[in-house]
Every structure is written in structure tokens, then in C-alpha cells.
Protein backbone atom coordinates (compact mmCIF):
# COMPACT_ATOMS: atom_id res chain seq x y z
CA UNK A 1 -0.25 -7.85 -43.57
CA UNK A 2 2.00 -7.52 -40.50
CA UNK A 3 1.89 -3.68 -39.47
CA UNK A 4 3.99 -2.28 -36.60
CA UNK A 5 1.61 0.00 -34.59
CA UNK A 6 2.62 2.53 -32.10
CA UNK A 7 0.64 4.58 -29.72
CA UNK A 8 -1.91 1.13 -29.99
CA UNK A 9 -3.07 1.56 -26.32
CA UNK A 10 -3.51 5.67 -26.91
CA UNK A 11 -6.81 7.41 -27.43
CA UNK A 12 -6.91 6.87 -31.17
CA UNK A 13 -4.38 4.11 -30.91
CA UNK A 14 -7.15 2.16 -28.89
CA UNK A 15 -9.57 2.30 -32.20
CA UNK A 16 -6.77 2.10 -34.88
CA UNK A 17 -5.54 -1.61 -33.66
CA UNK A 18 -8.92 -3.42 -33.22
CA UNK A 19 -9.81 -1.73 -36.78
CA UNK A 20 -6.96 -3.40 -38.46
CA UNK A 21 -7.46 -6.76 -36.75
CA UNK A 22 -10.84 -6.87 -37.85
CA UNK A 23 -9.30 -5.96 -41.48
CA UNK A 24 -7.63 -9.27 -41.04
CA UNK A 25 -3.83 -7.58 -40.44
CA UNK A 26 -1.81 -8.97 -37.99
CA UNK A 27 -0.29 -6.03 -35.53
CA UNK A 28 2.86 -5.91 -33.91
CA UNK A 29 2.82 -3.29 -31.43
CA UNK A 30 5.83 -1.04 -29.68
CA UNK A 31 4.80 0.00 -26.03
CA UNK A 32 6.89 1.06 -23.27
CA UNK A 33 5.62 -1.10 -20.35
CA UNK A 34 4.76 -4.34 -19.46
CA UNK A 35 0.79 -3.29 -18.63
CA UNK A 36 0.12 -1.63 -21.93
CA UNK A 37 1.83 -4.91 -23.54
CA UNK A 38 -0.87 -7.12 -21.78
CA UNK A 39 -3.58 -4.49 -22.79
CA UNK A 40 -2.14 -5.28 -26.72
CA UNK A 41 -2.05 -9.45 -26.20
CA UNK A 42 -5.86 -8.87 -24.47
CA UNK A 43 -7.10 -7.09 -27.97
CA UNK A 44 -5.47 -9.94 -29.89
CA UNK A 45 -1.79 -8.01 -30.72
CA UNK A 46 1.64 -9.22 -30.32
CA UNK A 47 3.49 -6.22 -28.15
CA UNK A 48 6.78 -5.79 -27.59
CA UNK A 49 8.23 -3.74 -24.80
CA UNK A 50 10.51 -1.15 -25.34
CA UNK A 51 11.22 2.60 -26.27
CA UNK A 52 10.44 4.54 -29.71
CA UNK A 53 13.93 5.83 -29.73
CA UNK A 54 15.82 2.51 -29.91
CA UNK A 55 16.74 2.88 -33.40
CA UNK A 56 18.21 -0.63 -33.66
CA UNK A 57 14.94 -1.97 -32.28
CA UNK A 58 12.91 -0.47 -34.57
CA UNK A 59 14.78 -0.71 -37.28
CA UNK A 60 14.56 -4.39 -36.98
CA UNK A 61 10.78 -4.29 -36.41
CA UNK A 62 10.30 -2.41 -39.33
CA UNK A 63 12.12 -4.44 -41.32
CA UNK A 64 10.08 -7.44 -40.17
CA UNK A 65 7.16 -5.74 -40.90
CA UNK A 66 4.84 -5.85 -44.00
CA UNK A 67 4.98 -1.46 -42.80
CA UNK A 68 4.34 0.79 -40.22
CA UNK A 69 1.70 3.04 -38.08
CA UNK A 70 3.60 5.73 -35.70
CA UNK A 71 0.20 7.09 -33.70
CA UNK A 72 2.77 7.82 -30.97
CA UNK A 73 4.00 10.74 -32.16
CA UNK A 74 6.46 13.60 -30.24
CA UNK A 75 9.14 16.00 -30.50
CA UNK A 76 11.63 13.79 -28.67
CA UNK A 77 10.51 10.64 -30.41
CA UNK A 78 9.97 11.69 -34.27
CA UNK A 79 13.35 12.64 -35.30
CA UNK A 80 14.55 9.35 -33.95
CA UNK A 81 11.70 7.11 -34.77
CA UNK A 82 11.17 8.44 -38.49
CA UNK A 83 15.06 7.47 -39.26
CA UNK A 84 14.88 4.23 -37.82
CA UNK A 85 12.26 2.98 -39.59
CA UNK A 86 13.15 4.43 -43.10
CA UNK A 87 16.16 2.88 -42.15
CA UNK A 88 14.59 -0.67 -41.61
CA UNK A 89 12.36 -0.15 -44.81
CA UNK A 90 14.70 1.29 -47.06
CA UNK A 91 13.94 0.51 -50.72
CA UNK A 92 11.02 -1.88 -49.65
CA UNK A 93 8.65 0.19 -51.48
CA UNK A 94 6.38 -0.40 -47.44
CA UNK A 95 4.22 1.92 -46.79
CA UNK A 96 5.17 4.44 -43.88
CA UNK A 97 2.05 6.34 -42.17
CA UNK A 98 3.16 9.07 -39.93
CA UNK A 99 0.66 11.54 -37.58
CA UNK A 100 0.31 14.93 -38.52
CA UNK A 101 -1.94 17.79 -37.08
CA UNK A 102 -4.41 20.13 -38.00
CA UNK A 103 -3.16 23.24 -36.30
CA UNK A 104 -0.28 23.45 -38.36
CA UNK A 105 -2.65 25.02 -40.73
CA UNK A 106 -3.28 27.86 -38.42
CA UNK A 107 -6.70 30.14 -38.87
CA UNK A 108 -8.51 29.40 -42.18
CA UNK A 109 -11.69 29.04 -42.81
CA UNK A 110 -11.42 25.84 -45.69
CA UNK A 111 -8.00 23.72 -45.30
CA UNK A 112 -7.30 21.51 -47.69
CA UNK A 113 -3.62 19.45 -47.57
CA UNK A 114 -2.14 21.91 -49.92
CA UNK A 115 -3.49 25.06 -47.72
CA UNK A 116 -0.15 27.82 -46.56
CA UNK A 117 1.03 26.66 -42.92
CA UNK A 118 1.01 28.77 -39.92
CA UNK A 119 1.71 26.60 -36.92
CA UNK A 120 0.98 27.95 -33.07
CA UNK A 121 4.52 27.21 -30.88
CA UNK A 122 2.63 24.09 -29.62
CA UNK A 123 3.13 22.21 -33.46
CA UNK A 124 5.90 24.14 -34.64
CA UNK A 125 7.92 21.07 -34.71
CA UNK A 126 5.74 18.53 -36.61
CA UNK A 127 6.74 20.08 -40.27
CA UNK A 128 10.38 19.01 -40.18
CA UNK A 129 9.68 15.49 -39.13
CA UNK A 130 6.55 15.33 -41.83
CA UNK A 131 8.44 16.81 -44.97
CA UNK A 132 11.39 13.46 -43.84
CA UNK A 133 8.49 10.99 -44.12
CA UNK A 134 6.70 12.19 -47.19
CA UNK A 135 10.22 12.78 -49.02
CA UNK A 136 11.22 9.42 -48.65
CA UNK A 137 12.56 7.12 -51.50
CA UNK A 138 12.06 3.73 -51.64
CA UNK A 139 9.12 3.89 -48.93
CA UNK A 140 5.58 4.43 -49.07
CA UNK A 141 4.70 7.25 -46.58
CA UNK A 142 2.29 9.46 -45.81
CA UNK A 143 0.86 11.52 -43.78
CA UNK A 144 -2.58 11.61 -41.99
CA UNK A 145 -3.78 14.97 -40.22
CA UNK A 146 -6.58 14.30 -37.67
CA UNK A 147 -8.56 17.25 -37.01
CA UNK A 148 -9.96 17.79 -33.12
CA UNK A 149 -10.64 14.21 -32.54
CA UNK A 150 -13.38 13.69 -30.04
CA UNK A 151 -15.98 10.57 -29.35
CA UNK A 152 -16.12 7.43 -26.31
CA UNK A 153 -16.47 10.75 -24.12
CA UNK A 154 -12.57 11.49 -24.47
CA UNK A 155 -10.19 13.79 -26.68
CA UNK A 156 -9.89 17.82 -26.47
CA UNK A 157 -13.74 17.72 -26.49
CA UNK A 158 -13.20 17.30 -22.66
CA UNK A 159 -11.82 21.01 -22.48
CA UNK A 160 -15.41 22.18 -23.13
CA UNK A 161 -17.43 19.54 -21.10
CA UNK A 162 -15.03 19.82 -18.36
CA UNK A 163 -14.76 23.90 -18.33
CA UNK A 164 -15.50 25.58 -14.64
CA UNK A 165 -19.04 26.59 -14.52
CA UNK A 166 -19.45 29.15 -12.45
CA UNK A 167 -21.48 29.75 -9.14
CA UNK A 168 -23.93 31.76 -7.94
CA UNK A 169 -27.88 32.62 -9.28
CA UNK A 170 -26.90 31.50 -12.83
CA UNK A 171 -24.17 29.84 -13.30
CA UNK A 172 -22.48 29.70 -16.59
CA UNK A 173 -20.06 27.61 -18.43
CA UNK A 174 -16.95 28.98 -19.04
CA UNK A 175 -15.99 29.27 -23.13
CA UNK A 176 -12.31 29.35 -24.69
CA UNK A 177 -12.03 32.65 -25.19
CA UNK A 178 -15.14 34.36 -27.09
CA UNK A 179 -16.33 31.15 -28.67
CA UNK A 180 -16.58 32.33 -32.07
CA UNK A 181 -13.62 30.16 -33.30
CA UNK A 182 -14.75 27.34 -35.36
CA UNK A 183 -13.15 23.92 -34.71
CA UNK A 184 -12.40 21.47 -37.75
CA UNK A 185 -13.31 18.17 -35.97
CA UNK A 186 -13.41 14.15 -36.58
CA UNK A 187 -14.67 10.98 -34.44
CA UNK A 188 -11.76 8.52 -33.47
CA UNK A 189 -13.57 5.73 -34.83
CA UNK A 190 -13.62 7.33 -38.42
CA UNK A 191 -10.01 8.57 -37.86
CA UNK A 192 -8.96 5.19 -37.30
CA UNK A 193 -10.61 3.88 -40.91
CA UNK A 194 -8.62 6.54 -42.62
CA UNK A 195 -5.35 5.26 -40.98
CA UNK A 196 -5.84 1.88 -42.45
CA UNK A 197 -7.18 3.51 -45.88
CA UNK A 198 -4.17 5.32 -46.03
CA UNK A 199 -1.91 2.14 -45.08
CA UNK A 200 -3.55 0.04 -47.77
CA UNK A 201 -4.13 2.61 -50.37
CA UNK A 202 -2.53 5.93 -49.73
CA UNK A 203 0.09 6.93 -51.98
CA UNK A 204 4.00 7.71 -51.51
CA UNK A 205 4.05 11.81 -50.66
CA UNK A 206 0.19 12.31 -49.77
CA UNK A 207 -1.01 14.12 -47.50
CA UNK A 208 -4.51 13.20 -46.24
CA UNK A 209 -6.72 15.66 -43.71
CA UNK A 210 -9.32 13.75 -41.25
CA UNK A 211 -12.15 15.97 -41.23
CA UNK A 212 -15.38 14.63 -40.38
CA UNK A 213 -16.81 17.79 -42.18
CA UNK A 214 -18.44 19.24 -38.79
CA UNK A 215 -17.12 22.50 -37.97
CA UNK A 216 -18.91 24.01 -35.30
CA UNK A 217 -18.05 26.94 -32.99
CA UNK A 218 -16.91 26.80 -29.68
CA UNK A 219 -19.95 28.83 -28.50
CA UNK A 220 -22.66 26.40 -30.47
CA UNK A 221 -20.49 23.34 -28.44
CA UNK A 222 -20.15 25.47 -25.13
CA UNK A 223 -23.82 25.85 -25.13
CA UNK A 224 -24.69 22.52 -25.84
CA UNK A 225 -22.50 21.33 -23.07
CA UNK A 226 -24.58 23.80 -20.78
CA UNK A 227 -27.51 22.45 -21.89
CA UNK A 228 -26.79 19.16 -21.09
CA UNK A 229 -25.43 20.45 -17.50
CA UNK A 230 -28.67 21.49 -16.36
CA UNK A 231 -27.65 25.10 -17.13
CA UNK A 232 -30.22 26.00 -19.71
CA UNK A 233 -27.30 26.62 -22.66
CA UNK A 234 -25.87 29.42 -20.59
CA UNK A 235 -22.10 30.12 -21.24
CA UNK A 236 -19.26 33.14 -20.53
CA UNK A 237 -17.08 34.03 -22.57
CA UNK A 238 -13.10 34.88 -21.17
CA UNK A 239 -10.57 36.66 -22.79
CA UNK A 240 -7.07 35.55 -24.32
CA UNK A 241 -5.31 36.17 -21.10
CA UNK A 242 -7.32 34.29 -18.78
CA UNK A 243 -7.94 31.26 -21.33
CA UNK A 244 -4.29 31.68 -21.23
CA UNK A 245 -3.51 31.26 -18.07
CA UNK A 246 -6.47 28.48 -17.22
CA UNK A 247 -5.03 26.24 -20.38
CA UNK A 248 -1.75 26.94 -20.32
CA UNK A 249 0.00 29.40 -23.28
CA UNK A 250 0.45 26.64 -25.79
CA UNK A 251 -3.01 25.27 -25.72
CA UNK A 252 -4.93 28.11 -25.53
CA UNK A 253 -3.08 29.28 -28.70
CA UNK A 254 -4.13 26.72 -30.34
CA UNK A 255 -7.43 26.20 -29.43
CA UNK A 256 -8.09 29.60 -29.86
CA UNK A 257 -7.93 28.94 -33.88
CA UNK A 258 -10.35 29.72 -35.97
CA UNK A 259 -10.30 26.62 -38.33
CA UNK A 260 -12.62 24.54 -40.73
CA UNK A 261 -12.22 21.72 -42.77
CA UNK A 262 -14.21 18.81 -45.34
CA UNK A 263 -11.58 16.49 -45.63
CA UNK A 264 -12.48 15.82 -49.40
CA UNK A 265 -9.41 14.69 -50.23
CA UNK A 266 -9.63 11.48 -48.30
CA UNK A 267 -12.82 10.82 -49.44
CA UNK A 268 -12.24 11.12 -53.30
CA UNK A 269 -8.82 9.00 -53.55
CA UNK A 270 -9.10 6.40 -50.47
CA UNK A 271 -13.21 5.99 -50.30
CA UNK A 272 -13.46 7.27 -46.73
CA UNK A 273 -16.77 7.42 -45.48
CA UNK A 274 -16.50 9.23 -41.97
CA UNK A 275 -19.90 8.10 -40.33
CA UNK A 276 -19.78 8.44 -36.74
CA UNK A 277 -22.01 11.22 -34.56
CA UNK A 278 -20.90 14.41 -34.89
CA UNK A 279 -19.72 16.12 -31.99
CA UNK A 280 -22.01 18.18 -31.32
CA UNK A 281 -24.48 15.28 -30.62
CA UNK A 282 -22.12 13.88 -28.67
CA UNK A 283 -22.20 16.44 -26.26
CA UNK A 284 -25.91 16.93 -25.98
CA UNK A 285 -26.52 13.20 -25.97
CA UNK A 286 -24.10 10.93 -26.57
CA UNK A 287 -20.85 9.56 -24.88
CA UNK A 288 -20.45 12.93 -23.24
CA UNK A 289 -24.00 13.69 -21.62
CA UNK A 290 -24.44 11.07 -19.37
CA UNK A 291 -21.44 12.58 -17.30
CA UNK A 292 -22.30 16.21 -17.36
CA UNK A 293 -25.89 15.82 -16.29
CA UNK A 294 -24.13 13.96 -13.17
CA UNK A 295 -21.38 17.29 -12.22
């Protein structure tokens, strides 16, 4: 199938588009410069330059297209984007797969696709855009949530393997708040198989959560990360105010949630097998070690 891809040279853009080539798709991806379009033709993608708000431009692609991955996903560009391409598939029957987010779930300790919403300011937006996509007639879309997507020693896990440490006797490595939120997480590689699940096989209004089923705290992480510093597993906790004002308002309110997830639902209608190392190995001794036993 021909699939226009955006966000293909992002974090989980970068193991979405090799993941459908190897399906056998072909991918027509929408970047915004020249260098990310020669990063696309070196993967084996066609690219075409130009902006996610254009709707005549993507209305066309869209329309050329066998469907659509947005990965690219923003405030500014959603509104715009979703139109454009329901626009250019309209009545097609094409499937649509749009990005979604765990935090709009807020604190709770099992979310499941039909759990209450209780977005922090940072994802307030997302609903609006999501409830356009999944009420769509004539289209296919859907929506897939990642959950804290870490793995290739990139994604929000940096915040904890990156945190100041400290000086002094003992140094410590510095926690989001307490610590004793939990985190619903998911590897990008595993993300990226549920993206193409769900744009094969997902069905017109679904909602499907990417959850790896790991859901550690952000103390059990913290410590692992000081382990594998060199700082025998000691941490330090902070409080609201100063994650706050290290992370910025927005962030810190959202990952200060307290939030867990299985991701069944993925798993008993598309097959998804999520198989990569969880993230907690990661940290201790996998794609994040190597560079905090070097800092």
C-alpha cells in the first residue's frame, strides 16, 4: 500500500517508516526541509518537501494515497492537517491513523481507552482534534496513544538519565518530584508495530493504548539510573515547585502523573506483541548505560 507518513524522520517516526517498508508498503513522506527529505530517499522513501498546514497539498497527497500516518502531531498543525486529509479521503473508506497521548488520561492507576480524561494544560488540546478523526465518515481512523516512549537511548527517559546529580561526599541523582509516580511506558520499536497494526487492521472509531505493560516508578528508574552512574542507586527527591521550575510548568505537570497501563486492548483485536527491553533494563544496561557510566 502507498501510506503518507509524517513525522518519518522524528523519534518514533525514525522506527515507524523502516517498519512499514519492511512490511512491503511503499511510503510517501511530508517533511519540511530538504535534509530530512534526503534522510527519507536514504531509508528507501519518496519525501516531499513542504508544510503540514498546506491543506491543498495534503489533500492531494492523501488522496493519492492508499491512507495516512500523522506522527507529526501539534496544536498548530492538527486542526489543519486532520481537515485536509479527511478532505482528500473523503468517502474512500482509507484508513486515517492519528497520534494521541497518554496523559490525557491523567492519574489512574489502570487506563484502558475507555478510562474518564483528565488532561494536564500541556495535552489539553489533543481531545478536540482526536474526537474529528475518530468521528469521521467515510474514513477509516483511529487513534493510537503511545505511553512514555523510551529505547535507542532517546525519548522522555532522558529526563531521568540526564537529571543533575548533585556534588559533594555523596552525590545523588535528582528525582521528579518524590518518585513515587508510576509511569505507563512503551519501546519505540514496539510502538511503531502497533502503528502499522492499526493501519492494516484497526477499525474506524478505535482507540488503541501503546503500553508495553511496564509501569515502574520514577524512584525504581531514578535509582537504576544512579546505579549505572557510579552512584551506588542513590537519588533525592525535590518537591513540585522546584521540579517545576527545573522542567518547566507544563512538563513537570505531567510527568508528575501517577499513571499505569497494559495496553490489552491492542493486543486482543490487532495481535500486538510488544517485545522490546523494558525500560528499566534499558537504563541499567542497555542503550542508556553506556552513556551514564561515561558523565
Amino acid at each position: 500500500m502507498s501510506i503518507l507518513l509524517t513525522g518519518a524522520t522524528g523519534y518514533i517516526g525514525s522506527s515507524v517508516l523502516p517498519r512499514l517498508l519492511d512490511e512491503g508498503h511503499a511510503v510517501t513522506a511530508l517533511v519540511r526541509d530538504e535534509s530530512k527529505a534526503q534522510l527519507v530517499r536514504d531509508a528507501g522513501a519518496a519525501a516531499v518537501v513542504g508544510d503540514a498546514t498546506d491543506s491543498a497539498l495534503v489533500a492531494r497527497l492523501a488522496q493519492e494515497s492508499d491512507g495516512v500516518i500523522h506522527l507529526a502531531s501539534g496544536h498548530d498543525v492538527d486542526p489543519v492537517f486532520i481537515a485536509a486529509v479527511l478532505d482528500g479521503l473523503a468517502g474512500s473508506g482509507k484508513p486515517f491513523v492519528h497520534t494521541g497521548g497518554i496523559w490525557t488520561y491523567g492519574s489512574n492507576p489502570d487506563i484502558a481507552e475507555g478510562s474518564p480524561v483528565a488532561p494536564p494544560a500541556i495535552t489539553a488540546w489533543r481531545a478536540a482534534n482526536e474526537a474529528v478523526v475518530l468521528g469521521a465518515e467515510g474514513v477509516r481512523g483511529s487513534v493510537v496513544v503511545p505511553s512514555i516512549v523510551y529505547g535507542h537511548g532517546k525519548g522522555l527517559a532522558r529526563v531521568i538519565v540526564d537529571a543533575p546529580r548533585g556534588s559533594g561526599v555523596a552525590p545523588a541523582l535528582q528525582l521528579i518530584g518524590d518518585g513515587s509516580q508510576h509511569w505507563a511506558t512503551v519501546h519505540v520499536d514496539d510502538v511503531a508495530a502497533l502503528y502499522v497494526l492499526a493501519f492494516e487492521n484497526g477499525a474506524a472509531g478505535e482507540v488503541y493504548i501503546a503500553a508495553g505493560g511496564a509501569n515502574p516508578t520514577v524512584r525504581e528508574l531514578g535509582e537504576l539510573a544512579a546505579r549505572a552512574a557510579g552512584l551506588d542507586g542513590r537519588v533525592e527527591a525535590e518537591s513540585v515547585e522546584q521540579t517545576s521550575a527545573r522542567l518547566g510548568a507544563g512538563l513537570a505537570e505531567a510527568l508528575l502523573l501517577d499513571q499505569q497501563a497494559r495496553g490489552t486492548k491492542a493486543r486482543i483485536d490487532l495481535g500486538w506483541e510488544p517485545n522490546g527491553p523494558s525500560l528499566a533494563d534499558e537504563i541499567l544496561s542497555g542503550s542508556y548505560a553506556p552513556e551514564l557510566s561515561r558523565s
